[in-house]
PDB file of N, CA and C in Angstrom:
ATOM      1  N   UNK A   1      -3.517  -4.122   7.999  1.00  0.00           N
ATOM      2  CA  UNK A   1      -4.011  -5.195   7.170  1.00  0.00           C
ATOM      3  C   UNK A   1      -3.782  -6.534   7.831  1.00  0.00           C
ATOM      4  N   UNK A   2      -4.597  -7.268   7.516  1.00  0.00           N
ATOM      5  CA  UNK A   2      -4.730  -8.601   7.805  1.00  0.00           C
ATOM      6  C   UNK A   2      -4.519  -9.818   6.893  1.00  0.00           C
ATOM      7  N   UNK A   3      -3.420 -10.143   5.860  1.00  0.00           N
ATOM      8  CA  UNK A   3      -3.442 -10.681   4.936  1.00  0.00           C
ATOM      9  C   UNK A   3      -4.075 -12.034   4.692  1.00  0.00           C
ATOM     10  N   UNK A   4      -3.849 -12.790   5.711  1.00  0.00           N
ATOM     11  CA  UNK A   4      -4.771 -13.892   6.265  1.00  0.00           C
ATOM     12  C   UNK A   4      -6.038 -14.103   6.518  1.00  0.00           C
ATOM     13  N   UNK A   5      -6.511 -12.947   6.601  1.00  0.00           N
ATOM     14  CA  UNK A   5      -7.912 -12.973   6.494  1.00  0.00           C
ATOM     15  C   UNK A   5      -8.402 -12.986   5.094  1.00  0.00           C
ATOM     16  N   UNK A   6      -7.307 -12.439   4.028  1.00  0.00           N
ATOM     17  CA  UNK A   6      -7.907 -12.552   2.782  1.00  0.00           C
ATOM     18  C   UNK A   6      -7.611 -13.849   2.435  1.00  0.00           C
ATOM     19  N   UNK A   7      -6.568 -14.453   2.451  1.00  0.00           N
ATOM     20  CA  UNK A   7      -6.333 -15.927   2.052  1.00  0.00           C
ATOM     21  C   UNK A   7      -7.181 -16.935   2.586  1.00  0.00           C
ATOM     22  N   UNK A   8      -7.600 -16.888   3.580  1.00  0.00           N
ATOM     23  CA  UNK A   8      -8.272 -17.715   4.225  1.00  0.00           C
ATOM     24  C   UNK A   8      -9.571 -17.271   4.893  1.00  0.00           C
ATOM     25  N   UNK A   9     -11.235 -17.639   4.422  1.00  0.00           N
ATOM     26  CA  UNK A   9     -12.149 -17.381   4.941  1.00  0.00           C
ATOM     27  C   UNK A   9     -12.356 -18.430   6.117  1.00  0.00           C
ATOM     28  N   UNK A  10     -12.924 -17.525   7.336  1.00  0.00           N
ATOM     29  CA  UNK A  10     -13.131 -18.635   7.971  1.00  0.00           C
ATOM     30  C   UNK A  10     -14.756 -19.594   8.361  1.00  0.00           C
ATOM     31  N   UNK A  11     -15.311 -18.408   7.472  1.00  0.00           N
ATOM     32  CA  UNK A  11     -16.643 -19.433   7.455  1.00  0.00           C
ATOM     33  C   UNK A  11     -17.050 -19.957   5.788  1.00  0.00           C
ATOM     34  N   UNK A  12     -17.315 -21.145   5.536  1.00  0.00           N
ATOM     35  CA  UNK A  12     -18.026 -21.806   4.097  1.00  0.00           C
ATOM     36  C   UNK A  12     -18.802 -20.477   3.575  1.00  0.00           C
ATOM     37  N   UNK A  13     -18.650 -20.368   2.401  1.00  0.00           N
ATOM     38  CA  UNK A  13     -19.587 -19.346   1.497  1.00  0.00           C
ATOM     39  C   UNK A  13     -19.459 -18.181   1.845  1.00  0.00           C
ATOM     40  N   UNK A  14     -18.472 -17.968   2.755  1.00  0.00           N
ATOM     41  CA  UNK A  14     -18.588 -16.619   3.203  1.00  0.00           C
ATOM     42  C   UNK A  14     -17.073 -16.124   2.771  1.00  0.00           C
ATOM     43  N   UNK A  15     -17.131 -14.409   1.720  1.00  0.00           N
ATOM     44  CA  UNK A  15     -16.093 -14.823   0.585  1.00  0.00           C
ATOM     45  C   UNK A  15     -14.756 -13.926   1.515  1.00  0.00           C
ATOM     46  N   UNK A  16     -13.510 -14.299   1.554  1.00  0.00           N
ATOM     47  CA  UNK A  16     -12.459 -13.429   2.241  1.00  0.00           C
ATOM     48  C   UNK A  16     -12.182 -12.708   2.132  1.00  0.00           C
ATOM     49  N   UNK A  17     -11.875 -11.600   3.996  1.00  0.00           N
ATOM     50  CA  UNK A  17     -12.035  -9.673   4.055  1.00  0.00           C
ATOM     51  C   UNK A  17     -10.506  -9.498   2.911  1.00  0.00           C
ATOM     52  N   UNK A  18     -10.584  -9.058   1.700  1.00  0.00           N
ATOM     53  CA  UNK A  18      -9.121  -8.685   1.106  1.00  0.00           C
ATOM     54  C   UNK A  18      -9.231  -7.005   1.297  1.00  0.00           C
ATOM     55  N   UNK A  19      -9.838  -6.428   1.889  1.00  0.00           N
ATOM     56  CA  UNK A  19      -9.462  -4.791   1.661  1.00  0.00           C
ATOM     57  C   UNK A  19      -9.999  -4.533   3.646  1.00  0.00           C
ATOM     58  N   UNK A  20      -9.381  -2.962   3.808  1.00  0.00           N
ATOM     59  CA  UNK A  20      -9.597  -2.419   5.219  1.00  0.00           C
ATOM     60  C   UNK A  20      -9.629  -1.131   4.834  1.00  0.00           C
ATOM     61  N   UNK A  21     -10.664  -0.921   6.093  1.00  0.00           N
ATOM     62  CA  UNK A  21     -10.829   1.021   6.355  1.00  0.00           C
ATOM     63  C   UNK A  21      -9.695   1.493   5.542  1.00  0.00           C
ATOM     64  N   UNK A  22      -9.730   2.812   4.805  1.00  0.00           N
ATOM     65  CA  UNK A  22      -8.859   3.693   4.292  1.00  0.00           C
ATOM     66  C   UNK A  22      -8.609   4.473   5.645  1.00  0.00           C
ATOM     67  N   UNK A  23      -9.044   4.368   6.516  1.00  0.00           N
ATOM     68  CA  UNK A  23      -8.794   5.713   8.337  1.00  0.00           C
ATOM     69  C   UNK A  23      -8.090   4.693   8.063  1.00  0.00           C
ATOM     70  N   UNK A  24      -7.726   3.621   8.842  1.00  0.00           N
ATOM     71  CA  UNK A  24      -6.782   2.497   9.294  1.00  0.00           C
ATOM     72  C   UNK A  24      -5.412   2.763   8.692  1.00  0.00           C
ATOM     73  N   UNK A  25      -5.062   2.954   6.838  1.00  0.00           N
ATOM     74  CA  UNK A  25      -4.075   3.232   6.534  1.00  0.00           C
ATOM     75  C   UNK A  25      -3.459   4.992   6.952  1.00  0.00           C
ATOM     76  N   UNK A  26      -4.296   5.614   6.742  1.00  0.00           N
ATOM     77  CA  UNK A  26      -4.327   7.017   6.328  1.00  0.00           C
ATOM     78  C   UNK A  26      -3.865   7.147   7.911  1.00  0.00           C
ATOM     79  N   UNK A  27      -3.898   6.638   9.294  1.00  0.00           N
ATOM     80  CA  UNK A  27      -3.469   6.777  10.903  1.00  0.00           C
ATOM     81  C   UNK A  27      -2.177   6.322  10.749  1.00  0.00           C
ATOM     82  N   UNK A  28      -2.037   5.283   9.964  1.00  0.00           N
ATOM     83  CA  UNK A  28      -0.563   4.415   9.124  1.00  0.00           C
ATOM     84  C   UNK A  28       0.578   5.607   8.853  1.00  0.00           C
ATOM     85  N   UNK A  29      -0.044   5.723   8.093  1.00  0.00           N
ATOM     86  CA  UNK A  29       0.946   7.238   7.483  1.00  0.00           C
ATOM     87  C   UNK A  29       1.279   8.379   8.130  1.00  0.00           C
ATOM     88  N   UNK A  30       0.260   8.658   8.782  1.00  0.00           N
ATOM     89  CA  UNK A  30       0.578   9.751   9.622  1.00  0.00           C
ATOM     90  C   UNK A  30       1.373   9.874  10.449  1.00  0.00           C
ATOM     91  N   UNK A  31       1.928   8.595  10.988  1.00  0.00           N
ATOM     92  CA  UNK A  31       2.784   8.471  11.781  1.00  0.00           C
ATOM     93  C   UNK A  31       4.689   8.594  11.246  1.00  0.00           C
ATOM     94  N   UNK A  32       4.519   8.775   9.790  1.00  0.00           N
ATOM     95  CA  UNK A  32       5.749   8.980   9.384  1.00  0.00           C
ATOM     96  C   UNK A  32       6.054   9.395   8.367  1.00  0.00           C
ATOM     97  N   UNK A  33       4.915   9.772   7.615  1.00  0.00           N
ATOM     98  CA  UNK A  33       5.035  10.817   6.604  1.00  0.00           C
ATOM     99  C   UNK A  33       5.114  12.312   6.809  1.00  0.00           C
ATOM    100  N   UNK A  34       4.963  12.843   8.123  1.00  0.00           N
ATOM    101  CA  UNK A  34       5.816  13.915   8.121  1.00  0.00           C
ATOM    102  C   UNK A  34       7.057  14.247   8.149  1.00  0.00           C
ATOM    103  N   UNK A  35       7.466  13.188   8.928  1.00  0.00           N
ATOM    104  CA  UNK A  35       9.137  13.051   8.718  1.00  0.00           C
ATOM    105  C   UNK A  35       9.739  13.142   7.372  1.00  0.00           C
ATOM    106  N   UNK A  36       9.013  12.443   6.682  1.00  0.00           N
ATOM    107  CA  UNK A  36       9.989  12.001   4.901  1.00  0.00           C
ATOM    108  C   UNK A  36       9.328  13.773   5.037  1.00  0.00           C
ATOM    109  N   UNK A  37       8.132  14.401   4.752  1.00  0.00           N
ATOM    110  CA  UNK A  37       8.071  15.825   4.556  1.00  0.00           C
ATOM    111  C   UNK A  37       8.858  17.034   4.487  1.00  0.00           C
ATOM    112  N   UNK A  38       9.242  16.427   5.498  1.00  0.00           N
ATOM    113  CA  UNK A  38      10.344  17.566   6.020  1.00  0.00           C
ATOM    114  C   UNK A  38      11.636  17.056   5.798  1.00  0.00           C
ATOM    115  N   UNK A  39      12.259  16.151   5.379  1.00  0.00           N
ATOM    116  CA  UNK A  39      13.027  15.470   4.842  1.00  0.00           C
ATOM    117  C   UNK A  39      13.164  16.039   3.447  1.00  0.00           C
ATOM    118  N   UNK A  40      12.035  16.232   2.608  1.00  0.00           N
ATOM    119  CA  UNK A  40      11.685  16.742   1.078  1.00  0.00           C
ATOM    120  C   UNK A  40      11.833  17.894   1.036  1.00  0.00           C
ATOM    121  N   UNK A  41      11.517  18.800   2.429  1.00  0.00           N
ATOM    122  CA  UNK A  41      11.653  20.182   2.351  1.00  0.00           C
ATOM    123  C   UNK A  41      12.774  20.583   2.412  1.00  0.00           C
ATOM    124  N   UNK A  42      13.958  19.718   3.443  1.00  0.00           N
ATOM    125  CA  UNK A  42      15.084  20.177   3.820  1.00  0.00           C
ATOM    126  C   UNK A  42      15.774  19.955   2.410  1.00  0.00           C
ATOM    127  N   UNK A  43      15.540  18.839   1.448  1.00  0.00           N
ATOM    128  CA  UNK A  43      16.678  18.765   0.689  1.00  0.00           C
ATOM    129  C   UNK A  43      16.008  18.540  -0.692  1.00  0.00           C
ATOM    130  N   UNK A  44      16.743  19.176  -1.730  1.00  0.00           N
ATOM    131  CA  UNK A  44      15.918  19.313  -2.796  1.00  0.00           C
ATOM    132  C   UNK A  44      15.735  18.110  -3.648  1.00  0.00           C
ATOM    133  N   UNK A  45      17.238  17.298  -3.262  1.00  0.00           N
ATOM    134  CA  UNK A  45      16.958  15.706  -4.212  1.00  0.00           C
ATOM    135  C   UNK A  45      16.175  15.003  -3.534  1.00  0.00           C
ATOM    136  N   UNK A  46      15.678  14.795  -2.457  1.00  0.00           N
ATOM    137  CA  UNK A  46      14.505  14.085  -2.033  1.00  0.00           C
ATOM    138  C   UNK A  46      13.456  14.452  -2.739  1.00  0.00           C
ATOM    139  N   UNK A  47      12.125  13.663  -3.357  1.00  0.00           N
ATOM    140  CA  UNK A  47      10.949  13.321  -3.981  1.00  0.00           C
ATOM    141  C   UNK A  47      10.125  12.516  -2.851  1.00  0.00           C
ATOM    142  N   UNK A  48       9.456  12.630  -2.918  1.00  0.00           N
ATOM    143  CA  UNK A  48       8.100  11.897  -1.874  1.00  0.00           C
ATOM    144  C   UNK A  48       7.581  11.222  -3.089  1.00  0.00           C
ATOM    145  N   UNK A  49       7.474   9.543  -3.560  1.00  0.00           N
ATOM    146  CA  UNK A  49       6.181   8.812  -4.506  1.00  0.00           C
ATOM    147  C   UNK A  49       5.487   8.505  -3.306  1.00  0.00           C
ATOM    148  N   UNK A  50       3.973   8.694  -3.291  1.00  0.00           N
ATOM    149  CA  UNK A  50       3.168   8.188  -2.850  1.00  0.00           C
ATOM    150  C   UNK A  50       2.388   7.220  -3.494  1.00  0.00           C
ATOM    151  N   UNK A  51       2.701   5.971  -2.963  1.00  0.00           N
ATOM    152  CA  UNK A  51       1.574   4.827  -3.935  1.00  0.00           C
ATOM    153  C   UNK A  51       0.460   4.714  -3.329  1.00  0.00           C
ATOM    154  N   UNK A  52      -0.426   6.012  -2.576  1.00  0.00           N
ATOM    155  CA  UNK A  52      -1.409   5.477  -1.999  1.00  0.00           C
ATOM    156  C   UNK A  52      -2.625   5.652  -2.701  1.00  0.00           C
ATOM    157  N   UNK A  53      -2.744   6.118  -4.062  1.00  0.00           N
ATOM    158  CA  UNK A  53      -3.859   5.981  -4.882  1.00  0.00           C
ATOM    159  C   UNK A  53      -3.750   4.404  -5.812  1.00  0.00           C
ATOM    160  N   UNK A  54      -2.517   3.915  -5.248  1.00  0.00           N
ATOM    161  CA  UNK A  54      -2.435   2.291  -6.054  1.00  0.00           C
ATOM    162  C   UNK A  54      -3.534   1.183  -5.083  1.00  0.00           C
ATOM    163  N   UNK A  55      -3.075   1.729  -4.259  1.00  0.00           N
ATOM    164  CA  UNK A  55      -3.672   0.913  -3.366  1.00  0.00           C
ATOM    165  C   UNK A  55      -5.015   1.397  -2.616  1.00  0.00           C
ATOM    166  N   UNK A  56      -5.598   2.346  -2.647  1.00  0.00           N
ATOM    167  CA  UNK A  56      -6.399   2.858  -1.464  1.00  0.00           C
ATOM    168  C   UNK A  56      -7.453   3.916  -2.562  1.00  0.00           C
ATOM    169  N   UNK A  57      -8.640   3.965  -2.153  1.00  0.00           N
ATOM    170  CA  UNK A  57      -9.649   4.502  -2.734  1.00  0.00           C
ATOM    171  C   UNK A  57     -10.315   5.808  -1.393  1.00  0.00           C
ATOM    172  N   UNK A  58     -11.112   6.382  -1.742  1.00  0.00           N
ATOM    173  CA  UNK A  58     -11.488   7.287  -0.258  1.00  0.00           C
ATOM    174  C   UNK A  58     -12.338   6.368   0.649  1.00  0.00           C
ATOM    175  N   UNK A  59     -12.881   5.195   0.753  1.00  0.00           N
ATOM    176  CA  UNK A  59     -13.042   4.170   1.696  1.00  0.00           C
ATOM    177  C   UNK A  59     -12.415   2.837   2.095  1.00  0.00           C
ATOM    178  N   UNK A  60     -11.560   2.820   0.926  1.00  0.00           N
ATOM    179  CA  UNK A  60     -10.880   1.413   1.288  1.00  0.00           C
ATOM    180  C   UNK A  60      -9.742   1.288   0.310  1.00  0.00           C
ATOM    181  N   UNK A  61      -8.711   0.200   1.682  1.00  0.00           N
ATOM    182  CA  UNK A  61      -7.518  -0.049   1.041  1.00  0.00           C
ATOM    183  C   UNK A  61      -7.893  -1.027   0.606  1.00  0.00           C
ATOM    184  N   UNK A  62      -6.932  -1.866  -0.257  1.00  0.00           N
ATOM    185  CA  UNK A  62      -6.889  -3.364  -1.162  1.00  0.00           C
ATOM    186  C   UNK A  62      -6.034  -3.872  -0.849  1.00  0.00           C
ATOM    187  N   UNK A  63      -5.950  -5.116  -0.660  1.00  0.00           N
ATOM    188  CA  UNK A  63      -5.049  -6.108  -0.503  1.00  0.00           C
ATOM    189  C   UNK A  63      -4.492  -7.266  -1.119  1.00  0.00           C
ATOM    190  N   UNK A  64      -5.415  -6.758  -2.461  1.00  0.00           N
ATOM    191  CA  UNK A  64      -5.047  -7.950  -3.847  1.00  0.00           C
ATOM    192  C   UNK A  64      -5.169  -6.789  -4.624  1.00  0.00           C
ATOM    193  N   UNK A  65      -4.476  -7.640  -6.066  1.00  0.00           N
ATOM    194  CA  UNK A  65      -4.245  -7.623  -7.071  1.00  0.00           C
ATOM    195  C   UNK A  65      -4.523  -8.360  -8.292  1.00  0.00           C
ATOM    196  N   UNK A  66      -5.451  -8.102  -8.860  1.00  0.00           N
ATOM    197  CA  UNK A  66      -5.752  -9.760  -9.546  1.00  0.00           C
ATOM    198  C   UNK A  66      -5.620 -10.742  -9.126  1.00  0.00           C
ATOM    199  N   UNK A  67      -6.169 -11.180  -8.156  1.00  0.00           N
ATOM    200  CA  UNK A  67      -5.779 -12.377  -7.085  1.00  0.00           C
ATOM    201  C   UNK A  67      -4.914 -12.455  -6.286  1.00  0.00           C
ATOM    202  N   UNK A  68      -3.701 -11.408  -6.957  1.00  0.00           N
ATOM    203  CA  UNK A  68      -2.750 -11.735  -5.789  1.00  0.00           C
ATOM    204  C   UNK A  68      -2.350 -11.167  -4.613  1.00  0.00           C
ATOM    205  N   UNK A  69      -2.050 -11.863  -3.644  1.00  0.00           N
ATOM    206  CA  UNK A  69      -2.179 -10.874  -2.372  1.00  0.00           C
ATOM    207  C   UNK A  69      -0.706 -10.263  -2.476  1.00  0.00           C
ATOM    208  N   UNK A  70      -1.018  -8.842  -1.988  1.00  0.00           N
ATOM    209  CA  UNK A  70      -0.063  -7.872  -1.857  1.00  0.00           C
ATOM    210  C   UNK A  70       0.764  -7.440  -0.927  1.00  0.00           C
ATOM    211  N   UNK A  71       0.353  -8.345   0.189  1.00  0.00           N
ATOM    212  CA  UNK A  71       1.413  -8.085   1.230  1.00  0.00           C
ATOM    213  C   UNK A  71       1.464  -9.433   2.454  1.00  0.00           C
ATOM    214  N   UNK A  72       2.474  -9.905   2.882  1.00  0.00           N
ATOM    215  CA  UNK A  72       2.997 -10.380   3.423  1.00  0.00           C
ATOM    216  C   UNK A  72       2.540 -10.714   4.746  1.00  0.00           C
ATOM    217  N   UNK A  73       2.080  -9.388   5.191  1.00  0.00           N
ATOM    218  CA  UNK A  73       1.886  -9.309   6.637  1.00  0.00           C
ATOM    219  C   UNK A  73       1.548  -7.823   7.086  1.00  0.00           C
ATOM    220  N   UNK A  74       1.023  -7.530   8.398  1.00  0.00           N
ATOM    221  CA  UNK A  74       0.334  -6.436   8.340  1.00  0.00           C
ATOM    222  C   UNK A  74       1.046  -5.111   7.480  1.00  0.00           C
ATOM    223  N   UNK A  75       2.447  -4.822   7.742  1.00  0.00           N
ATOM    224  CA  UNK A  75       2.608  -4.109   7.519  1.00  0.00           C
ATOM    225  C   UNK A  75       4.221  -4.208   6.326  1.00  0.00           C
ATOM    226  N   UNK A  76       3.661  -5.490   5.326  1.00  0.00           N
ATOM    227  CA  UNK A  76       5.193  -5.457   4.880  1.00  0.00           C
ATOM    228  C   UNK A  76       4.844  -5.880   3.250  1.00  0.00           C
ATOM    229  N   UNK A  77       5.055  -5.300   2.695  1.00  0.00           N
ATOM    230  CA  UNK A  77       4.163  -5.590   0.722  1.00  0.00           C
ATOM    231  C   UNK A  77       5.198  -7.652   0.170  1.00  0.00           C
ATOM    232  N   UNK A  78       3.828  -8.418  -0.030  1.00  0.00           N
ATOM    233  CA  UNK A  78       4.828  -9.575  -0.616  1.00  0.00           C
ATOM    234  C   UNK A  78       5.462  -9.531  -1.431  1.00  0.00           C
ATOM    235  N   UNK A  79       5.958 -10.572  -2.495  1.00  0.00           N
ATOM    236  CA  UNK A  79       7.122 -10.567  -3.627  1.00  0.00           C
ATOM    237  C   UNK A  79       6.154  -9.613  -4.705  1.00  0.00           C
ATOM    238  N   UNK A  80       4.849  -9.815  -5.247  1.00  0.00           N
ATOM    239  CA  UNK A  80       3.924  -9.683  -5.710  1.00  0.00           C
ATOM    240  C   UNK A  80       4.044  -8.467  -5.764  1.00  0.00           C
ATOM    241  N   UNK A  81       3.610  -7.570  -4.635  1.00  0.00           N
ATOM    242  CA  UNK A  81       3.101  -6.921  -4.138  1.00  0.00           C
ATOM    243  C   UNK A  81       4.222  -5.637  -4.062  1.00  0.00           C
ATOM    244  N   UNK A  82       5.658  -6.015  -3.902  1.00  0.00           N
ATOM    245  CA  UNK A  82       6.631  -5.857  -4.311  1.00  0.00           C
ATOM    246  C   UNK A  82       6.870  -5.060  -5.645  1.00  0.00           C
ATOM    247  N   UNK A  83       6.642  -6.458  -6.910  1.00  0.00           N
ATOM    248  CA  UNK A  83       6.407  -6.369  -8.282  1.00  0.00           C
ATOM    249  C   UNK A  83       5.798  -4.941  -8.609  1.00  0.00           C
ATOM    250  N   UNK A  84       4.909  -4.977  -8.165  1.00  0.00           N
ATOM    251  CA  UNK A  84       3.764  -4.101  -8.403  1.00  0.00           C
ATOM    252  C   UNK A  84       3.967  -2.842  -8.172  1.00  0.00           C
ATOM    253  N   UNK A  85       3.899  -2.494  -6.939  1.00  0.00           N
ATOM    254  CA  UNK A  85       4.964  -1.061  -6.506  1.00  0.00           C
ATOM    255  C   UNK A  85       6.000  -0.522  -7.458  1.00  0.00           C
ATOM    256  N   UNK A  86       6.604  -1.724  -6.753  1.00  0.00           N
ATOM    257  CA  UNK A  86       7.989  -1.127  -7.515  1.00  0.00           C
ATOM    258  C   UNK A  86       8.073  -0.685  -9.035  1.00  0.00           C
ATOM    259  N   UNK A  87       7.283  -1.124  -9.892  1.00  0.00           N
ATOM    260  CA  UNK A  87       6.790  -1.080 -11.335  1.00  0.00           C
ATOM    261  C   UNK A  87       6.974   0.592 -11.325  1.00  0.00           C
ATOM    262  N   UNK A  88       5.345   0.236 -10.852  1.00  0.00           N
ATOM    263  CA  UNK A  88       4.622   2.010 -10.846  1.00  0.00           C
ATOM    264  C   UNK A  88       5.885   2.972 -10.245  1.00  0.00           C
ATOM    265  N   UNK A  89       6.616   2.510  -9.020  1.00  0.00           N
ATOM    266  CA  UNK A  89       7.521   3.937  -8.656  1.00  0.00           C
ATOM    267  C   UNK A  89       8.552   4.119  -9.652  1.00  0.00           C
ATOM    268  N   UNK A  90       8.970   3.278 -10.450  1.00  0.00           N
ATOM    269  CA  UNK A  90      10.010   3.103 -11.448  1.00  0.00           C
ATOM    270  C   UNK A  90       9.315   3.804 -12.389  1.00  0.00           C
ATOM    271  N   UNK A  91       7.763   3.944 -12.834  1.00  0.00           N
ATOM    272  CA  UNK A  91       7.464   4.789 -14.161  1.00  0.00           C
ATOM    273  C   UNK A  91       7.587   5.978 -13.222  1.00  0.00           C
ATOM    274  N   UNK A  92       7.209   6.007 -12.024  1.00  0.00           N
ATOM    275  CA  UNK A  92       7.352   7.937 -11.656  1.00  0.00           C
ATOM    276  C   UNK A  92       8.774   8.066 -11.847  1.00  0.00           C
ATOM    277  N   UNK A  93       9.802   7.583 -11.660  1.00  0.00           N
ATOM    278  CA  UNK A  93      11.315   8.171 -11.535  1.00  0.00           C
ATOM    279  C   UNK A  93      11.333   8.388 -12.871  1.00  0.00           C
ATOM    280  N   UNK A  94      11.495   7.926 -13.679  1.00  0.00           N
ATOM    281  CA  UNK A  94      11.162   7.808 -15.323  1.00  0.00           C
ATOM    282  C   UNK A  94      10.870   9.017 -15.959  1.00  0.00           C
ATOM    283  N   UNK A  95       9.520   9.793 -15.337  1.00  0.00           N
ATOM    284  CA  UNK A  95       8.854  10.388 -15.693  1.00  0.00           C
ATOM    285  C   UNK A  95       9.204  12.167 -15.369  1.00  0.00           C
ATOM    286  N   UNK A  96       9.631  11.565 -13.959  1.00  0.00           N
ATOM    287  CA  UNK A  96       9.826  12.755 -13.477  1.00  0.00           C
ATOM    288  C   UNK A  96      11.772  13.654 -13.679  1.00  0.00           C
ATOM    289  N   UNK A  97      12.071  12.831 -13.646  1.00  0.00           N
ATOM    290  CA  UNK A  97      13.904  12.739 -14.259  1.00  0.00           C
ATOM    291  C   UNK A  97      14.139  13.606 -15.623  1.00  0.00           C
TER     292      UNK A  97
END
């Protein structure tokens, strides 16, 4: 992600990129979600939440939220963005407990 590109267009009338390829994230993950996997397999109190249906559709990720941008920088969620997550993983622990 490019968060800056959503905050800031750089041409007049032309409205700012806030979402990217879903490949782009989904190459993201792959690189370390097998680890937590097998991490989940080895031990039974490990849980895997995946928030990637919060964020990501089968063509594209998002990078707002009702206006607000959700992350910081390519690869780091803002205060916001934060909020937000953290919400939703708090109803899965909740739920699943």
């Amino acid at each position: 992600f490019q968060p800056e590109q959503c905050q800031y267009s750089r041409f007049p009338g032309k409205p700012p990129k806030c979402t990217e390829d879903s490949s782009y994230y989904d190459r993201q993950k792959d690189l370390y979600v097998p680890i937590f996997r097998k991490l989940e397999k080895d031990n039974e109190r490990v849980r895997i939440i995946d928030p990637t249906n919060l964020l990501c559709n089968d063509q594209e990720c998002r990078m707002t939220d009702n206006k607000e941008l959700l992350y910081r920088d390519r690869n780091h969620l803002s205060y916001e963005g934060s909020q937000y997550i953290g919400g939703w993983v708090g109803s899965q622990i909740q739920r699943r407990d």
